[in-house]
N, C-alpha and C. Protein backbone atom coordinates (compact mmCIF):
# COMPACT_ATOMS: atom_id res chain seq x y z
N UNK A 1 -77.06 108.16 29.89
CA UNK A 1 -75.88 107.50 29.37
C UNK A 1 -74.61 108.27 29.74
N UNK A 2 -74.55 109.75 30.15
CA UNK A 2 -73.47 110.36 30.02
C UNK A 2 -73.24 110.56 31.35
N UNK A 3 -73.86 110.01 32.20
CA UNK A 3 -73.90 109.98 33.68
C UNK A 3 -73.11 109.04 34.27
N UNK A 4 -73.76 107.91 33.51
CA UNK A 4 -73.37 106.60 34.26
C UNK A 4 -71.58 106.38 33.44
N UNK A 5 -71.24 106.90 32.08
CA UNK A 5 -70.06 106.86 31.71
C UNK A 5 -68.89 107.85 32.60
N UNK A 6 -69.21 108.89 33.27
CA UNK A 6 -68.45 109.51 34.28
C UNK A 6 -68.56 109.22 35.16
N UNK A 7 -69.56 108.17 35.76
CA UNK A 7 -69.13 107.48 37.24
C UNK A 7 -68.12 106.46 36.64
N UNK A 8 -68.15 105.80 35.59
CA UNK A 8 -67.41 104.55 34.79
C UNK A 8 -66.46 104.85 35.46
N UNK A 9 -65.48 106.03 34.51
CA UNK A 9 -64.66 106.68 34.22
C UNK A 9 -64.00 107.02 35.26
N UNK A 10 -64.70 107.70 36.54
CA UNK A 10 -63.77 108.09 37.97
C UNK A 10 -63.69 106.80 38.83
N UNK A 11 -64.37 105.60 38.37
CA UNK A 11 -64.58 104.32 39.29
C UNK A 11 -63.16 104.06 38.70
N UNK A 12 -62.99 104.10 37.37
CA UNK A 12 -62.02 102.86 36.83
C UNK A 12 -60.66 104.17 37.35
N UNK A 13 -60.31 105.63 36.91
CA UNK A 13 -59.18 106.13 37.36
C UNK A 13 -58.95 106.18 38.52
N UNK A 14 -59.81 106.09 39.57
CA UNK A 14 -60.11 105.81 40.70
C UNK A 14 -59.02 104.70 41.55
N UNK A 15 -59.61 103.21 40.69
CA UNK A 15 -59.22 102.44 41.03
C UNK A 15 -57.46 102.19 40.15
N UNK A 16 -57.15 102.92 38.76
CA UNK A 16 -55.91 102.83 38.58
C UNK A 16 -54.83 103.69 39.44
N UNK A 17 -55.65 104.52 39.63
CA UNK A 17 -54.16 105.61 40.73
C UNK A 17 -53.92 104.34 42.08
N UNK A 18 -54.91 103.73 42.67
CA UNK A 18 -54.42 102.91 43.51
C UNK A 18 -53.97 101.85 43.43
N UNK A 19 -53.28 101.59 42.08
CA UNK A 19 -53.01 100.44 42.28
C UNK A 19 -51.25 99.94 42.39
N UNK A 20 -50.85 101.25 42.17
CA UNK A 20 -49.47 101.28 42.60
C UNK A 20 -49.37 101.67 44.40
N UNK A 21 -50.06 102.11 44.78
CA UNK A 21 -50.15 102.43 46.14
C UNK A 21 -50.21 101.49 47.15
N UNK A 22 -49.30 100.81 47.86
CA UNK A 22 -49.82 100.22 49.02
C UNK A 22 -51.07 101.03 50.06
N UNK A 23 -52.13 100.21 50.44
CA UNK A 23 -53.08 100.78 51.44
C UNK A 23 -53.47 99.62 52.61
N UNK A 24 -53.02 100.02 53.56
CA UNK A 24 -53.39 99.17 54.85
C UNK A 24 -54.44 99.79 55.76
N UNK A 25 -55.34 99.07 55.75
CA UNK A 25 -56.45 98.95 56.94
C UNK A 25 -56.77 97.94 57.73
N UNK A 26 -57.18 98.51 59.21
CA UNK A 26 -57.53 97.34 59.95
C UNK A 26 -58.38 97.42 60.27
N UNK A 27 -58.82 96.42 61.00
CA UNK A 27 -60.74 96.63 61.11
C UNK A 27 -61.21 97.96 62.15
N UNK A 28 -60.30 98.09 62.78
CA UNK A 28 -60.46 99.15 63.73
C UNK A 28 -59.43 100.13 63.94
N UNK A 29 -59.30 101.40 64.51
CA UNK A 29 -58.11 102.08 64.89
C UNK A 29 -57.75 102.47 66.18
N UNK A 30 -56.41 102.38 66.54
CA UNK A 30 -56.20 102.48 68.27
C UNK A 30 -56.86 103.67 68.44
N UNK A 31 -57.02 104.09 69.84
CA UNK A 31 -57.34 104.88 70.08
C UNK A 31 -56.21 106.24 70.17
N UNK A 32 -56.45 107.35 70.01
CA UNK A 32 -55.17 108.45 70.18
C UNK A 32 -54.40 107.93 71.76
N UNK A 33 -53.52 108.07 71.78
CA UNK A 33 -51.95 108.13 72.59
C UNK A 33 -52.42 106.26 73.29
N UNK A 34 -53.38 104.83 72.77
CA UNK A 34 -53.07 104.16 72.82
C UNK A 34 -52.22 103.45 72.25
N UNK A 35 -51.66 101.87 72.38
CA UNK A 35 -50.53 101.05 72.01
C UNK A 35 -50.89 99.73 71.74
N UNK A 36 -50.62 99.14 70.89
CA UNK A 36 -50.52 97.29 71.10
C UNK A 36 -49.33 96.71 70.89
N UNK A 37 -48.74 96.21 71.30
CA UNK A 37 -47.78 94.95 70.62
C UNK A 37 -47.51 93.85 70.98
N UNK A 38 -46.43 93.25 69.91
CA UNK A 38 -47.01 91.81 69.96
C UNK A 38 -45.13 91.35 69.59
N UNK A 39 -44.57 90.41 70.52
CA UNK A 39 -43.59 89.84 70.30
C UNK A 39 -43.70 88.47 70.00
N UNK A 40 -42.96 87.64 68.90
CA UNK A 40 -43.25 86.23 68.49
C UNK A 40 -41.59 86.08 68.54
N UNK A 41 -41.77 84.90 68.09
CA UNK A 41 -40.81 83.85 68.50
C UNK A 41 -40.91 82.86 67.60
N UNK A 42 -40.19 82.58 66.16
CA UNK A 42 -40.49 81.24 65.16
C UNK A 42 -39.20 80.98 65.23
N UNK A 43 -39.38 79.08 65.67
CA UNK A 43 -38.50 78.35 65.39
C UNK A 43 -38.42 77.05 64.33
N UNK A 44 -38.09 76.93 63.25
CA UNK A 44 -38.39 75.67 62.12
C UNK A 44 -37.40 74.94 62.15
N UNK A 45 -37.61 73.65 62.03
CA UNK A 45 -36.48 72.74 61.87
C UNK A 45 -36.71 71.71 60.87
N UNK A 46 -36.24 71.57 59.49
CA UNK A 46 -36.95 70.74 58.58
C UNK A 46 -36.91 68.94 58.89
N UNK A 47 -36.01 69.13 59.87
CA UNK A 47 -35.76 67.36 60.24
C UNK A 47 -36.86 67.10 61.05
N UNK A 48 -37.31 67.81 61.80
CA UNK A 48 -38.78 67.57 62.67
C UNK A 48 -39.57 67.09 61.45
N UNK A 49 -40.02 67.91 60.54
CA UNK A 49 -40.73 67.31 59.38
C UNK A 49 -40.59 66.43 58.42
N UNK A 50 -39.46 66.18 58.54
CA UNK A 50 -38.68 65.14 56.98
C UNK A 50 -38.12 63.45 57.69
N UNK A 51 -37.78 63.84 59.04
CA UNK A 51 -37.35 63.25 59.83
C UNK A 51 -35.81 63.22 60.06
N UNK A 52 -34.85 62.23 60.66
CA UNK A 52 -33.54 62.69 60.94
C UNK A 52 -33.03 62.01 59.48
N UNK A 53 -33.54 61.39 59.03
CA UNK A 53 -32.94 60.98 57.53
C UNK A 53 -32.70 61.62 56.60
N UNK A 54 -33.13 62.92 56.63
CA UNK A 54 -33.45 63.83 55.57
C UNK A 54 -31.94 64.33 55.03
N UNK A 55 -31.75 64.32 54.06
CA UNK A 55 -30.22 65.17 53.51
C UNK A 55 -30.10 66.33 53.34
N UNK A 56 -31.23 67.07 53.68
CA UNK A 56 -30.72 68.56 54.02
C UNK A 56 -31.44 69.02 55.39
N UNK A 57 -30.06 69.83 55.53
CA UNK A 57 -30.49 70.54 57.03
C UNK A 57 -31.51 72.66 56.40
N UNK A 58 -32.26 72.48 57.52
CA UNK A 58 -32.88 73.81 57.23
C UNK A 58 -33.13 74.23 58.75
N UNK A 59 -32.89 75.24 58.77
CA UNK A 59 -33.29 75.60 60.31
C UNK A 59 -33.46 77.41 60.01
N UNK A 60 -34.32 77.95 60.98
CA UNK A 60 -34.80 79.18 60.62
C UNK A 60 -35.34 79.44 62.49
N UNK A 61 -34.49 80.65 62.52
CA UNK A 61 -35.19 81.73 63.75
C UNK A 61 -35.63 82.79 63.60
N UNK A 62 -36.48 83.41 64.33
CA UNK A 62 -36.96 84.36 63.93
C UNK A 62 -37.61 84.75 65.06
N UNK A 63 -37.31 86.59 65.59
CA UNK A 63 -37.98 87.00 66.12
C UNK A 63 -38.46 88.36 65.84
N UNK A 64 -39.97 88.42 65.89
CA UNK A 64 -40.46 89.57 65.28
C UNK A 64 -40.93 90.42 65.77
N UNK A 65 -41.11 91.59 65.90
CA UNK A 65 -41.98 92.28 66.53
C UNK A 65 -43.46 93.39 65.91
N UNK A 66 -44.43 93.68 66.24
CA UNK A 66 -44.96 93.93 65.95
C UNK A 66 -46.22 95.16 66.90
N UNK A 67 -46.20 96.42 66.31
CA UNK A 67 -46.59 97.12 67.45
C UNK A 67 -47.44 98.18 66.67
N UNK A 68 -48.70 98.89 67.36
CA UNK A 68 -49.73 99.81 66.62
C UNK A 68 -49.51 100.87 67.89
N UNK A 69 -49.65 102.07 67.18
CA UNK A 69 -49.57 103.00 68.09
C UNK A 69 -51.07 104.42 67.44
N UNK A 70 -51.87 104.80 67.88
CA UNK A 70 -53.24 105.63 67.89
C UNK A 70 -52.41 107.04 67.82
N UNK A 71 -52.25 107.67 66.61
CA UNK A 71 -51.90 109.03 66.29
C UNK A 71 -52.95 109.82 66.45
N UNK A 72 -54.37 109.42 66.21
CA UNK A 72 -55.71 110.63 66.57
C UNK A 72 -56.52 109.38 66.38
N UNK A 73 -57.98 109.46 66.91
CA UNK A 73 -58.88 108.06 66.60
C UNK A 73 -58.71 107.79 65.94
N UNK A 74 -58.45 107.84 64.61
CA UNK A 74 -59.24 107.51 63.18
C UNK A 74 -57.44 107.25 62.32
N UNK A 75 -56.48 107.40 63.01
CA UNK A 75 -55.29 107.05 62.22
C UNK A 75 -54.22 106.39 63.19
N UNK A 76 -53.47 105.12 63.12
CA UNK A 76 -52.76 104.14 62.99
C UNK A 76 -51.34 104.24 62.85
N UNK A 77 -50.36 104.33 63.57
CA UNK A 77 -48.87 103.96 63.09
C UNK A 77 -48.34 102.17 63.35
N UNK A 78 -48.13 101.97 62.22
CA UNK A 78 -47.93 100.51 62.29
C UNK A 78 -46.61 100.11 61.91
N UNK A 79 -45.66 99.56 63.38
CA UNK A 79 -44.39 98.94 62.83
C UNK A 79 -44.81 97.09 62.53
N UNK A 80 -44.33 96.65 61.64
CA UNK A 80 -44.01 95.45 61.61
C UNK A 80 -42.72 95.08 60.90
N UNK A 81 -41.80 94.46 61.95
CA UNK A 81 -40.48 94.04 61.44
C UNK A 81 -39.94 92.32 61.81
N UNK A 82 -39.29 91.79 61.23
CA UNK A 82 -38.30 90.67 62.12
C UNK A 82 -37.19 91.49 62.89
N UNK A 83 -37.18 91.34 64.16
CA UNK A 83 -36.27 92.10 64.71
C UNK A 83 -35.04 91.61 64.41
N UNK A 84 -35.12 90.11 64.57
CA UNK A 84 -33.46 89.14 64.58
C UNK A 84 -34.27 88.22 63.60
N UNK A 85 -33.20 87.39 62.19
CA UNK A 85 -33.48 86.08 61.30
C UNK A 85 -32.24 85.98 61.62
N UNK A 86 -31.88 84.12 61.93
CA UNK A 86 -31.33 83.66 61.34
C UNK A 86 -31.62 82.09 60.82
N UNK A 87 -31.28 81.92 59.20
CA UNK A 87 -31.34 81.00 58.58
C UNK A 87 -29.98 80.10 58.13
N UNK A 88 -30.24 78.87 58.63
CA UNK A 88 -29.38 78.00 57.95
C UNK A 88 -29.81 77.41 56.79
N UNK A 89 -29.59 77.34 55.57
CA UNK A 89 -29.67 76.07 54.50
C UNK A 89 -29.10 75.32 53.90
N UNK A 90 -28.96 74.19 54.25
CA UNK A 90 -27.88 73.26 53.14
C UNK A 90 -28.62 72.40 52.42
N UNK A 91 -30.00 72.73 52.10
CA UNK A 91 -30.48 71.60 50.48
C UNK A 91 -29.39 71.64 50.02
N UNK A 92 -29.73 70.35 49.10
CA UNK A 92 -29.10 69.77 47.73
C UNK A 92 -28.82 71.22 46.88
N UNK A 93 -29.86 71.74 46.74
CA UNK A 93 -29.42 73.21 45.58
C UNK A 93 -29.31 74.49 46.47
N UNK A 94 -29.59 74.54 47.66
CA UNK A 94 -28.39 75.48 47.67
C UNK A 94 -28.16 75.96 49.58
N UNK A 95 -26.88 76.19 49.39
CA UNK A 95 -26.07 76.20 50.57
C UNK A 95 -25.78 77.53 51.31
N UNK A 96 -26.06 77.80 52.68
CA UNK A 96 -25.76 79.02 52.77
C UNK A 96 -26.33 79.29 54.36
N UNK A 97 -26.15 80.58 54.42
CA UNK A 97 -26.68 80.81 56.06
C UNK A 97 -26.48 82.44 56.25
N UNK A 98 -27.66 83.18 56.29
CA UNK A 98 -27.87 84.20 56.48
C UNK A 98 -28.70 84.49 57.58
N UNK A 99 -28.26 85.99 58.33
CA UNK A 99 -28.60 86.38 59.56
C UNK A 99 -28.86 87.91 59.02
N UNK A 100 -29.76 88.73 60.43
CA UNK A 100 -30.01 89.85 60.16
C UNK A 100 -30.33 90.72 61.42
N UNK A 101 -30.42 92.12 61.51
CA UNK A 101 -30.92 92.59 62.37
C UNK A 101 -31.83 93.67 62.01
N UNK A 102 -33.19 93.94 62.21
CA UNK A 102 -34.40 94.91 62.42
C UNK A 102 -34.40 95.28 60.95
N UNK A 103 -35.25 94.66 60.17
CA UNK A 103 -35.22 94.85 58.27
C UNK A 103 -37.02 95.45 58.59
N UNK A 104 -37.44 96.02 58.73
CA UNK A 104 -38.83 96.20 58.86
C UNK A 104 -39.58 97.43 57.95
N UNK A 105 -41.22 97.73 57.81
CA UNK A 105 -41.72 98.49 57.13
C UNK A 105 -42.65 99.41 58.12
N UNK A 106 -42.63 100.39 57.86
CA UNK A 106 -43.01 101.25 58.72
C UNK A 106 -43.64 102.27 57.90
């Protein structure tokens, strides 16, 4: 009984210290001094979907980038950012148009 209550016990503090922690894994890790990345390109237009009748305009660009770089086998540097947004919105509730440059997490 006093066994299985101290595995309890380091399972459950275990699992509370991580839960403020972001933790990212991927199924695999680059290799040391390899690279990947990945450039996208999103374009939305809500009249494509609503059709040209629609009373609000929405439009959204976006280009992102995304790149892994192999610090030793077994560890990962991972940028992922939008390099460039820009959003138009004029719904009914609310109006506006914001742009940006390189907001990312690293």
């Amino acid at each position: 009984m006093g066994r299985k209550f101290i595995l309890m016990l380091i399972f459950f503090l275990g699992a509370a210290a991580s839960i403020g922690t972001p933790l990212y894994a991927g199924a695999w890790a680059q290799q040391k001094g390899h690279y990947y990345t990945k450039l996208t390109y999103i374009y939305s237009d809500a009249n494509r979907i609503f059709g040209n009748n629609s009373p609000a305009l929405f439009e959204d660009n976006a280009l992102y980038f995304y790149g892994e770089y192999g610090l030793t086998n077994r560890a990962t540097l991972v940028l992922s950012t939008p390099f460039f947004k820009h959003s138009v919105n004029e719904a009914n509730f609310l109006r506006g148009e914001t742009s940006g440059y390189f907001s990312g997490d690293l």
